[in-house]
N, C-alpha and C. Protein backbone atom coordinates (compact mmCIF):
# COMPACT_ATOMS: atom_id res chain seq x y z
N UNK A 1 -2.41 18.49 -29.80
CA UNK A 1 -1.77 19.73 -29.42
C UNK A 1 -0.25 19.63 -29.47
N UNK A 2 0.05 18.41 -29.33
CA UNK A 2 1.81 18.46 -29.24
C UNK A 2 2.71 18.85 -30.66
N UNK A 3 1.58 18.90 -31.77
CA UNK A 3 1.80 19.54 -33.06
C UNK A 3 2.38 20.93 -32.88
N UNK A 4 2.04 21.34 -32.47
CA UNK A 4 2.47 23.02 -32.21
C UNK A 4 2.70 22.79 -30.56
N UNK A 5 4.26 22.91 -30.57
CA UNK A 5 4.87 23.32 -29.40
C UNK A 5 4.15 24.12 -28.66
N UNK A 6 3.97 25.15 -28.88
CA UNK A 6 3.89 26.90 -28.44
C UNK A 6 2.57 26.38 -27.47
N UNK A 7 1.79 26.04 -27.95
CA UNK A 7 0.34 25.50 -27.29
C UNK A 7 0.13 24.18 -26.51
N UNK A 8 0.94 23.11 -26.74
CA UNK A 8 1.30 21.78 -26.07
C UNK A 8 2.10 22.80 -25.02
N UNK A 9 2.88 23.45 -24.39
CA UNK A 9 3.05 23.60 -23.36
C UNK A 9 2.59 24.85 -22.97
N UNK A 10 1.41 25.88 -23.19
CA UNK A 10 0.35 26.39 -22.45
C UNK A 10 -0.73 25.69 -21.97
N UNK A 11 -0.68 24.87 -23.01
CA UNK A 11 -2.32 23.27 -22.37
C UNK A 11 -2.16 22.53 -21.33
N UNK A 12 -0.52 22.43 -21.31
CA UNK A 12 0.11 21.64 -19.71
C UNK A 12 0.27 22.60 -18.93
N UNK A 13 0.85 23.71 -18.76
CA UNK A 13 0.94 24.86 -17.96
C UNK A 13 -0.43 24.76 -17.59
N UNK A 14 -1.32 25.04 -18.07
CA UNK A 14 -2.89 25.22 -17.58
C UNK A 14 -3.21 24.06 -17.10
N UNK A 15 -3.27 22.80 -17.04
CA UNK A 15 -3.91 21.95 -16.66
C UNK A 15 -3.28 21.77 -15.20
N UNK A 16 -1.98 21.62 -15.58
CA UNK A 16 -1.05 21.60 -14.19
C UNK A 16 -1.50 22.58 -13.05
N UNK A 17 -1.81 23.95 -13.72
CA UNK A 17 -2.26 24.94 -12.35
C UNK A 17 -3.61 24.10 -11.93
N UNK A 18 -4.79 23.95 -12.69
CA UNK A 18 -5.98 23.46 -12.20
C UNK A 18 -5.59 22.08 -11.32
N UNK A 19 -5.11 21.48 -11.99
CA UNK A 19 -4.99 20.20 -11.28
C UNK A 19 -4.14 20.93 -9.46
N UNK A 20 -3.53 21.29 -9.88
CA UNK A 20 -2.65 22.01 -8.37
C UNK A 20 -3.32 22.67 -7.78
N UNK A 21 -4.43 23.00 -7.91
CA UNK A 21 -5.45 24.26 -7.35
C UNK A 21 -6.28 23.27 -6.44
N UNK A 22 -6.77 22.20 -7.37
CA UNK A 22 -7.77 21.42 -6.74
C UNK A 22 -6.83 20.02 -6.09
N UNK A 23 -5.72 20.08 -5.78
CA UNK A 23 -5.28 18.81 -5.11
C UNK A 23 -5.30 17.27 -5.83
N UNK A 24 -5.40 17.32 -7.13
CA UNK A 24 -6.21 16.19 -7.96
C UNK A 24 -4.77 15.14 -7.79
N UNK A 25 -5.69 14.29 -7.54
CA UNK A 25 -4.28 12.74 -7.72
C UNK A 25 -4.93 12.25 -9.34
N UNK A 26 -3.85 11.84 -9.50
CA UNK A 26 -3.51 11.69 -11.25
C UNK A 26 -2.56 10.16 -11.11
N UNK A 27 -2.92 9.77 -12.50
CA UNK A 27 -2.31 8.68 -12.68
C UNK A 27 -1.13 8.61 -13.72
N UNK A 28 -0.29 8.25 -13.42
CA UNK A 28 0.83 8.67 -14.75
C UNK A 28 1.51 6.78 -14.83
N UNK A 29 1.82 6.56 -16.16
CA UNK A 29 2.01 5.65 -16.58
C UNK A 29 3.85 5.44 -15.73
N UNK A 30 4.88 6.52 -15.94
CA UNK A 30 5.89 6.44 -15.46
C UNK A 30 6.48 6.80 -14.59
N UNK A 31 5.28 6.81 -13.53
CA UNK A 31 5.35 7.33 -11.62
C UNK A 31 5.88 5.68 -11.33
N UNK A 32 6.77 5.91 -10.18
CA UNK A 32 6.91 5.00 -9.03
C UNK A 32 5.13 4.18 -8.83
N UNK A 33 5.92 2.72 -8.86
CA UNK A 33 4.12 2.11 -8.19
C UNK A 33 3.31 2.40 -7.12
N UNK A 34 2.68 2.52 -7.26
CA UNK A 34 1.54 2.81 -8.04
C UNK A 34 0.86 3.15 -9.65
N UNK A 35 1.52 4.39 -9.26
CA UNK A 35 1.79 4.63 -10.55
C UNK A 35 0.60 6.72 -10.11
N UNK A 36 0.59 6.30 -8.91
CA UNK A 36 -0.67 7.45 -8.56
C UNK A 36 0.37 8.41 -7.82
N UNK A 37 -0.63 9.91 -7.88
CA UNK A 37 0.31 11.21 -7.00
C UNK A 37 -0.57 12.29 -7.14
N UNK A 38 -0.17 13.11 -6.61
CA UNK A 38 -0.56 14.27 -6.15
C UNK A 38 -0.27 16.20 -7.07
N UNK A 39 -0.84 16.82 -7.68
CA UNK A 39 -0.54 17.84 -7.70
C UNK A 39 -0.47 18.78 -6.91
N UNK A 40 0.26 19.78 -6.50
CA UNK A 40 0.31 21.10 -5.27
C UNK A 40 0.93 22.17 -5.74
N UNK A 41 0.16 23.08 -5.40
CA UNK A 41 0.72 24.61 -5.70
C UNK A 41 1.84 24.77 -5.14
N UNK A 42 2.73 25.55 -5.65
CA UNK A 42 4.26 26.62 -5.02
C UNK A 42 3.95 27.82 -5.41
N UNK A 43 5.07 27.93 -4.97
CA UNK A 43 5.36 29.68 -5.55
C UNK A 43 6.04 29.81 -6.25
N UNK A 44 6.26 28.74 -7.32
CA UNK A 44 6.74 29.46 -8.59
C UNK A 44 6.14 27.93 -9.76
N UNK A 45 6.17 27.62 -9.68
CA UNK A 45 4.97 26.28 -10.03
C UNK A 45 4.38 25.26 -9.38
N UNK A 46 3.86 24.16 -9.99
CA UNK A 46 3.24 22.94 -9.38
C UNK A 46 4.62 21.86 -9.20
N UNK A 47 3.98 21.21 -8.52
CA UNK A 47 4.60 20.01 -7.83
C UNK A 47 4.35 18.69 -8.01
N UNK A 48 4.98 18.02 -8.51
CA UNK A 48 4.00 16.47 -8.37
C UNK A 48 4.59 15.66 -7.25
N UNK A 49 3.50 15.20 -6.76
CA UNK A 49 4.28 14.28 -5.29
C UNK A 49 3.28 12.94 -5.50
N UNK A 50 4.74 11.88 -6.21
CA UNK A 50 4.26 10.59 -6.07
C UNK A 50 3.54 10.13 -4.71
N UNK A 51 2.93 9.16 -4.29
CA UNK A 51 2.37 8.04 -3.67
C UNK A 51 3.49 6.84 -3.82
N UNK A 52 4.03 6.61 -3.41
CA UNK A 52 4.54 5.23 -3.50
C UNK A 52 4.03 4.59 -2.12
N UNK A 53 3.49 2.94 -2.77
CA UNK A 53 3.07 2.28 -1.56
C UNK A 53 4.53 1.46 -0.67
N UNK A 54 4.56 1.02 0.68
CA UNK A 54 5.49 0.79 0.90
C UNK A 54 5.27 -0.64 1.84
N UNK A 55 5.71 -1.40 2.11
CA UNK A 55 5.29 -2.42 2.77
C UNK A 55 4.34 -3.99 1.46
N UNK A 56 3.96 -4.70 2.80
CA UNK A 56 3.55 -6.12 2.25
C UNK A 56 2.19 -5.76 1.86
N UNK A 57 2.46 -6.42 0.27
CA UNK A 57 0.60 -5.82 -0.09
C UNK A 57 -0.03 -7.19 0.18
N UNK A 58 0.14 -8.03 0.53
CA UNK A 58 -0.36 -9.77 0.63
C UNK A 58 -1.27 -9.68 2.18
């Protein structure tokens, strides 16, 4: 899809609302470690809210 602009960002627009609708944690390669987070609705788009872990993982 990233071939045609016009549609690579209606396919993310759309996924982003679903994912924000349903609260889905997602994994993204270039999030803070983990590397895991959160989608959430606004009122005027979605949100992503990293997870970062904090403290001794040992």
């Amino acid at each position: 899809m990233d071939l045609d602009p016009e549609t690579a960002v209606k396919t993310r627009q759309k996924l982003f609302k679903v994912m924000a609708s349903e609260k889905a944690r997602v994994h993204g390669f270039y999030s803070p470690w983990p590397g895991l987070g959160n989608f959430y609705p606004n009122a005027i788009n979605t949100l992503a809210i990293p997870n970062v872990l904090v403290g001794d993982l040992n």
